[in-house]
C-alpha atoms as a PDB file:
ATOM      1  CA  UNK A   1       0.000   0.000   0.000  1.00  0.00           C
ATOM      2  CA  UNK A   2       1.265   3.215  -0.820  1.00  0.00           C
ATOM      3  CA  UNK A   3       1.505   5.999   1.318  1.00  0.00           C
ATOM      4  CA  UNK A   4      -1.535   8.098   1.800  1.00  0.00           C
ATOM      5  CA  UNK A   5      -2.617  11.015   4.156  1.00  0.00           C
ATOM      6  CA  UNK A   6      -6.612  10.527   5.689  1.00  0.00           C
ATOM      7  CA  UNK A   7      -8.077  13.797   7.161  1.00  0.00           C
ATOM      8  CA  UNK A   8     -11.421  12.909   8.637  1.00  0.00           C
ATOM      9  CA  UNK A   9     -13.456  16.139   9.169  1.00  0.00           C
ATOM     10  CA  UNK A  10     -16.037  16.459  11.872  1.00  0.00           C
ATOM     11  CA  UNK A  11     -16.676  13.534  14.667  1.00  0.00           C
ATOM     12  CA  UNK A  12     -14.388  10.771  13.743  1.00  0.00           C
ATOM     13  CA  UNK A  13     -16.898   7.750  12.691  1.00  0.00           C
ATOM     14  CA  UNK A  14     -17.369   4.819  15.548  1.00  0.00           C
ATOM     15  CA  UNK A  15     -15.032   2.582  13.310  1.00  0.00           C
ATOM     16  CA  UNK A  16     -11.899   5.235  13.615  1.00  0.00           C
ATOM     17  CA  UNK A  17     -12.561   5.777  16.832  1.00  0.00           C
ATOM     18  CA  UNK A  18     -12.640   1.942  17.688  1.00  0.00           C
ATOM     19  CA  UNK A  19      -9.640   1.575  15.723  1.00  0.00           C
ATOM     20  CA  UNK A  20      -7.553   3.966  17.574  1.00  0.00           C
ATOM     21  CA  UNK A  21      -8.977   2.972  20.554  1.00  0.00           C
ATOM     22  CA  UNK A  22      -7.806  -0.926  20.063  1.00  0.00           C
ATOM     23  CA  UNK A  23      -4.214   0.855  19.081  1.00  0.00           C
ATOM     24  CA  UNK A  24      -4.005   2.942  22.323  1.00  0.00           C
ATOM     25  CA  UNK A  25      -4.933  -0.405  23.862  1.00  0.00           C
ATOM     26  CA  UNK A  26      -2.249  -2.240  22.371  1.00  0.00           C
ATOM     27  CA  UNK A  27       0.391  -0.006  22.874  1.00  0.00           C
ATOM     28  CA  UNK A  28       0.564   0.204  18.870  1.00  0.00           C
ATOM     29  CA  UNK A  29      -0.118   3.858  19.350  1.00  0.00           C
ATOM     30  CA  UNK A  30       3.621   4.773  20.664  1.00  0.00           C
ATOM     31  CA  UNK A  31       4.523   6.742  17.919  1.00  0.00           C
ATOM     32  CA  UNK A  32       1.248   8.526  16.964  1.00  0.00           C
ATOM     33  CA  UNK A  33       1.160  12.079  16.822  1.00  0.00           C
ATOM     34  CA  UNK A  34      -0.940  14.955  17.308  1.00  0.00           C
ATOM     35  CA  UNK A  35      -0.228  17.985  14.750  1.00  0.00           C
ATOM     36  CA  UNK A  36      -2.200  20.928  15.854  1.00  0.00           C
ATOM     37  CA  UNK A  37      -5.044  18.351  16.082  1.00  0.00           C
ATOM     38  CA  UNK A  38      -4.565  16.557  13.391  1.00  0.00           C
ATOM     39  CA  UNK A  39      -3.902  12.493  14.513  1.00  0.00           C
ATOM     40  CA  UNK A  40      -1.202  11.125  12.626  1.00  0.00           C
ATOM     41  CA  UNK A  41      -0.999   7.458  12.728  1.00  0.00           C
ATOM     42  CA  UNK A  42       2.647   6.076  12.592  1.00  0.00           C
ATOM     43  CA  UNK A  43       3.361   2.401  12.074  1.00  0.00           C
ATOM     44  CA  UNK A  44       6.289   0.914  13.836  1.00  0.00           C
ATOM     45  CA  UNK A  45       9.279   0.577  11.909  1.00  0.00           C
ATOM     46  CA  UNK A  46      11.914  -1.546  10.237  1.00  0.00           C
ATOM     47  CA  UNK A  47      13.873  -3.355  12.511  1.00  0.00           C
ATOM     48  CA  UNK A  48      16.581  -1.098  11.338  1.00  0.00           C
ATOM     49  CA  UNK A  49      15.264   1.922  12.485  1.00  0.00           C
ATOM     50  CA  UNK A  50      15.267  -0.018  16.071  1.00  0.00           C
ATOM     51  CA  UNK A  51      18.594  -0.984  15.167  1.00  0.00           C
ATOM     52  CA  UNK A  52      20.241   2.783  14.051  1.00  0.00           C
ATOM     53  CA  UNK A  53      18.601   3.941  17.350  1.00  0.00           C
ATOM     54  CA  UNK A  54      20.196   1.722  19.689  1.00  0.00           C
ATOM     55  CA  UNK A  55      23.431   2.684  18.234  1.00  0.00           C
ATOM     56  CA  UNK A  56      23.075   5.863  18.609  1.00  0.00           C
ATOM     57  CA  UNK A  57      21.906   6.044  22.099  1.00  0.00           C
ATOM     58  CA  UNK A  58      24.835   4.177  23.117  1.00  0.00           C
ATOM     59  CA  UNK A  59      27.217   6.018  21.366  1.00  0.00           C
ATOM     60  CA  UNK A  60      25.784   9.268  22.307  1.00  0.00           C
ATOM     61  CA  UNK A  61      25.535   8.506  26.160  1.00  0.00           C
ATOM     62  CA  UNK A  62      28.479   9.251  27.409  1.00  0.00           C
ATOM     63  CA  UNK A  63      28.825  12.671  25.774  1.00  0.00           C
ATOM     64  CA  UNK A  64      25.186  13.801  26.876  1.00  0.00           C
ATOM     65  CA  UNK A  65      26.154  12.719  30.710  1.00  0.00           C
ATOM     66  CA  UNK A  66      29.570  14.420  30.473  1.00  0.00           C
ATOM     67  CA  UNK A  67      27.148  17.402  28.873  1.00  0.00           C
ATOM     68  CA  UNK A  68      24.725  17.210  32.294  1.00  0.00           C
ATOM     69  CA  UNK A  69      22.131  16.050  29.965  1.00  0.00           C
ATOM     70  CA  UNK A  70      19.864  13.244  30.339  1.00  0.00           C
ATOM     71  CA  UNK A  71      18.956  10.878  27.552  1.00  0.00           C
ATOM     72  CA  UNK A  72      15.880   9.654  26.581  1.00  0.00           C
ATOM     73  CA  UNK A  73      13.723   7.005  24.398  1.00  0.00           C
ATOM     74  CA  UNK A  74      10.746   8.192  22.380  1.00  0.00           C
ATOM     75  CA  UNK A  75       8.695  11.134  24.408  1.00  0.00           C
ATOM     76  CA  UNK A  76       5.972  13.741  23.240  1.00  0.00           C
ATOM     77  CA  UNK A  77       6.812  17.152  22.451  1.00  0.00           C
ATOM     78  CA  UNK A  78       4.787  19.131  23.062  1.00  0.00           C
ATOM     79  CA  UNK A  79       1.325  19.820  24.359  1.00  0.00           C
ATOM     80  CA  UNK A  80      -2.043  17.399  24.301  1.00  0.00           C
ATOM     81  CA  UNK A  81      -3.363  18.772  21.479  1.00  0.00           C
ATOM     82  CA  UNK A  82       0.016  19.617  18.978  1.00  0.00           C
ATOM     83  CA  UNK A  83       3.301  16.765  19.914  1.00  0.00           C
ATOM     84  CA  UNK A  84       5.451  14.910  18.027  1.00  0.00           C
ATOM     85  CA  UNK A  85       7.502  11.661  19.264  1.00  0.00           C
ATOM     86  CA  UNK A  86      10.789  12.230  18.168  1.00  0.00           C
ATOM     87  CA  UNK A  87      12.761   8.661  18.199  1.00  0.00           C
ATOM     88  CA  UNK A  88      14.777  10.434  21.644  1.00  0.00           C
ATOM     89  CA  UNK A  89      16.068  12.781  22.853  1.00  0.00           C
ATOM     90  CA  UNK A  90      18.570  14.693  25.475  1.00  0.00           C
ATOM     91  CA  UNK A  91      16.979  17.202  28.082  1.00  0.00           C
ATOM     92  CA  UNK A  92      18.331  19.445  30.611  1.00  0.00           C
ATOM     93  CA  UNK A  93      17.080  17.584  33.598  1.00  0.00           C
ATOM     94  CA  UNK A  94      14.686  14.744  34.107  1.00  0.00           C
ATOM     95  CA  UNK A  95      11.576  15.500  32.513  1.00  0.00           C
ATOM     96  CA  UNK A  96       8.417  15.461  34.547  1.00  0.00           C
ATOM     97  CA  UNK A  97       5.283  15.001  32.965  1.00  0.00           C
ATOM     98  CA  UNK A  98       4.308  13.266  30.109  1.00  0.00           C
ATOM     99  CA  UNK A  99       4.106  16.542  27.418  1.00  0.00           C
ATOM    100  CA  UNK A 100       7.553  17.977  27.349  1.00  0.00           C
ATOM    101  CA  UNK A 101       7.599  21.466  26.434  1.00  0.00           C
ATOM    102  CA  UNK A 102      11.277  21.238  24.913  1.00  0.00           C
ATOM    103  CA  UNK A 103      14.899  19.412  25.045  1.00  0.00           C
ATOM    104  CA  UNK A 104      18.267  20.319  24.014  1.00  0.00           C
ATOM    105  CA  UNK A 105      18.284  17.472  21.540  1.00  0.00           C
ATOM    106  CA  UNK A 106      15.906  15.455  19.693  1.00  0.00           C
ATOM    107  CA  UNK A 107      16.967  12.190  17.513  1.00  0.00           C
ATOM    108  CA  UNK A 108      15.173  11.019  14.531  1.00  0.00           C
ATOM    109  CA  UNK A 109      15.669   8.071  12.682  1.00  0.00           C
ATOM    110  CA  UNK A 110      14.207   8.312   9.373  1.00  0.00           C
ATOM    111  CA  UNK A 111      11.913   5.550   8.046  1.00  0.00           C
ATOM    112  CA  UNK A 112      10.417   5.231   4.412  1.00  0.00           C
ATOM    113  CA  UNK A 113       6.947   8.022   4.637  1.00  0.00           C
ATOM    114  CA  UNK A 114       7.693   9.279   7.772  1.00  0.00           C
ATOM    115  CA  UNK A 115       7.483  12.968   8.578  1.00  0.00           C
ATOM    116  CA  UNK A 116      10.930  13.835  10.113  1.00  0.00           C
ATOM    117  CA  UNK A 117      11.178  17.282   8.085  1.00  0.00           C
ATOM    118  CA  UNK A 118       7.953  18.585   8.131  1.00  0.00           C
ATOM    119  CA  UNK A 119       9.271  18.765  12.215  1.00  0.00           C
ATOM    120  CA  UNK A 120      11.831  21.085  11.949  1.00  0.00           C
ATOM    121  CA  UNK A 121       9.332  24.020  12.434  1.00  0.00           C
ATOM    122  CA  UNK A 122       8.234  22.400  15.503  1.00  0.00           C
ATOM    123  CA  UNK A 123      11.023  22.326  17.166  1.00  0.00           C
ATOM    124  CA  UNK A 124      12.399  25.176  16.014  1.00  0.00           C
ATOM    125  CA  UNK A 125       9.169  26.636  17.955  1.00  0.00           C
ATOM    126  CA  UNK A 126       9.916  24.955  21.024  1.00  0.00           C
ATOM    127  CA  UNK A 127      13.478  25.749  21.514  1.00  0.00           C
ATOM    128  CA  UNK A 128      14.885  22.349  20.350  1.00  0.00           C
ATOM    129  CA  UNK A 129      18.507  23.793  19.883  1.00  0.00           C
ATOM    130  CA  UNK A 130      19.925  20.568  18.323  1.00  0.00           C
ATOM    131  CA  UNK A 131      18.122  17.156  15.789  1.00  0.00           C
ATOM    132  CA  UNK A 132      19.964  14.536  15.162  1.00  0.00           C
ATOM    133  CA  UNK A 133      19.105  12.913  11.533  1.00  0.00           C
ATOM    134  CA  UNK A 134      20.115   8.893  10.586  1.00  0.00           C
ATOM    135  CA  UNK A 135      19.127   7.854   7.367  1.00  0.00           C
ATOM    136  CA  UNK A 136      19.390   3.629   7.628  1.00  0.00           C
ATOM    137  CA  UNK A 137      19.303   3.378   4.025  1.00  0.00           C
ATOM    138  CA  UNK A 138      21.602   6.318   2.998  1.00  0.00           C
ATOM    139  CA  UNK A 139      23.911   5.504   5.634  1.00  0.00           C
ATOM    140  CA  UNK A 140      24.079   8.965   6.555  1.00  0.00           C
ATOM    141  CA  UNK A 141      23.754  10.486  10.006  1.00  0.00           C
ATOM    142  CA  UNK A 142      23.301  15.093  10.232  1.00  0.00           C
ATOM    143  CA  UNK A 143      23.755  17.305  12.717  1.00  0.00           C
ATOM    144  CA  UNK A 144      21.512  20.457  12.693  1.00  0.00           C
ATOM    145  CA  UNK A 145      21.856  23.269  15.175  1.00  0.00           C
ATOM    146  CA  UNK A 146      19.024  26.078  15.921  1.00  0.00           C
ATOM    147  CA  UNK A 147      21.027  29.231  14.060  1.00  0.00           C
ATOM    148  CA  UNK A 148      18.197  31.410  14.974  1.00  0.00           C
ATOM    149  CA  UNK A 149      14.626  31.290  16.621  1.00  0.00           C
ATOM    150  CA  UNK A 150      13.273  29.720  13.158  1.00  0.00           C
ATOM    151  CA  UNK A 151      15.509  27.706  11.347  1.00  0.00           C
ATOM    152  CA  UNK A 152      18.167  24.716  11.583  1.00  0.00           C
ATOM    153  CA  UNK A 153      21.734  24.570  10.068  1.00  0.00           C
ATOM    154  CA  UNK A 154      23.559  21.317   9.291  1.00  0.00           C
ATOM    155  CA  UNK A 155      27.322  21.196  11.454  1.00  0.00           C
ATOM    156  CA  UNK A 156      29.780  18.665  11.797  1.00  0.00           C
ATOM    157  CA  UNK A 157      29.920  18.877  15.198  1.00  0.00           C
ATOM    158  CA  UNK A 158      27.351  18.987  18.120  1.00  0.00           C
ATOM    159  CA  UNK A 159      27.909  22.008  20.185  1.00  0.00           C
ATOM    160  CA  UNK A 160      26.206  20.366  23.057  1.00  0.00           C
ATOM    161  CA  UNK A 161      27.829  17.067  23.164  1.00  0.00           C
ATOM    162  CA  UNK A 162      31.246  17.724  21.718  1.00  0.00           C
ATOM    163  CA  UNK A 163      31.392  15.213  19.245  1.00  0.00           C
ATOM    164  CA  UNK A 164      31.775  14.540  15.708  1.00  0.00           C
ATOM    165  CA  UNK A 165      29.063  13.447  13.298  1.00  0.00           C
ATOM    166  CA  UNK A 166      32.296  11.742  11.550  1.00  0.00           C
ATOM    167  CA  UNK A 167      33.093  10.264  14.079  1.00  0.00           C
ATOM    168  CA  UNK A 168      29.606   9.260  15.290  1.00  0.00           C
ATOM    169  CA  UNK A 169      28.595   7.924  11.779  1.00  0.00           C
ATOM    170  CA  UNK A 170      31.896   5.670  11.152  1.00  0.00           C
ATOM    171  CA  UNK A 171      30.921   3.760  14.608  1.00  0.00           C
ATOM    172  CA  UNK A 172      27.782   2.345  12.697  1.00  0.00           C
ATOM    173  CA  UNK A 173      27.691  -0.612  11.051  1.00  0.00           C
ATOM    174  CA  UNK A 174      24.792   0.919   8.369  1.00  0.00           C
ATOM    175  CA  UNK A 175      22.576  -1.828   7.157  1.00  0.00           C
ATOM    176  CA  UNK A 176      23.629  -2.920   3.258  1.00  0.00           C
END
């Protein structure tokens, strides 16, 4: 099936609702989001994308806790109504509550239809000051850093952490 992009207008029909009820009940819902209302429904991955994360949480550890920060799984941004789930992230204390309003870092691993991008904005809005970008099948892992209130720039280096993307990318082994 190829990707498409449902907007259901007006109270969602007992079916939807049912179906994102069973999801919520399965625990399938862990990487739904909520874009200024809008419910976007996100499958879970390929075991790659597991695979890249891992890899990077582990190699990224060390700096973050030598940074004060503390690292994270998968958490909403956000508020109720408008989050995303970035893949993790690295905050500036242990968050509290189950919306986070910010972080210093988010990670995204990017999967075939997925909507990595179209969050820059978003977290450009809510003072994300670093994303971290892995691409499983481009082998290929970016840096961007907030340059302004609005807008990301690619680096070679994370200010926050200290380390190379070089460096971080040749410690994958990047599926074939």
């Amino acid at each position: 099936m190829s990707s498409v992009k449902t907007v259901v207008l007006g109270d969602l029909p007992p079916p939807l609702s049912e179906f994102l009820a069973r999801r919520r009940a399965l625990g399938q819902d862990l990487f739904d989001e909520v874009w200024e209302g809008e419910y976007h429904v996100a499958p879970a991955a390929h075991p790659w994308h597991g695979y890249i994360d891992r890899c990077l949480a582990v190699l990224l550890e060390p700096a973050g806790r030598r940074a004060g920060l503390i690292g994270t799984g998968p958490f909403n941004l956000g508020e109720p109504e408008d989050f995303r789930v970035p893949d993790g992230g690295y905050h500036r204390g242990m968050p509290s509550s189950v919306f986070v309003a910010t972080a210093a870092i988010v990670v995204e691993v990017i999967s075939p239809h997925d909507e990595t991008w179209e969050k820059f904005g978003f977290y450009a809005a809510h003072g994300v000051e670093e994303v971290v970008t892995a691409e499983p099948a481009e082998a290929r892992l970016q840096w961007f850093v907030l340059s302004d209130t609005t807008e990301y720039v690619a680096t070679d280096r994370s200010p926050l952490l200290g380390v190379s993307v070089a460096e971080i990318a040749s410690a994958i082994e990047w599926p074939r």
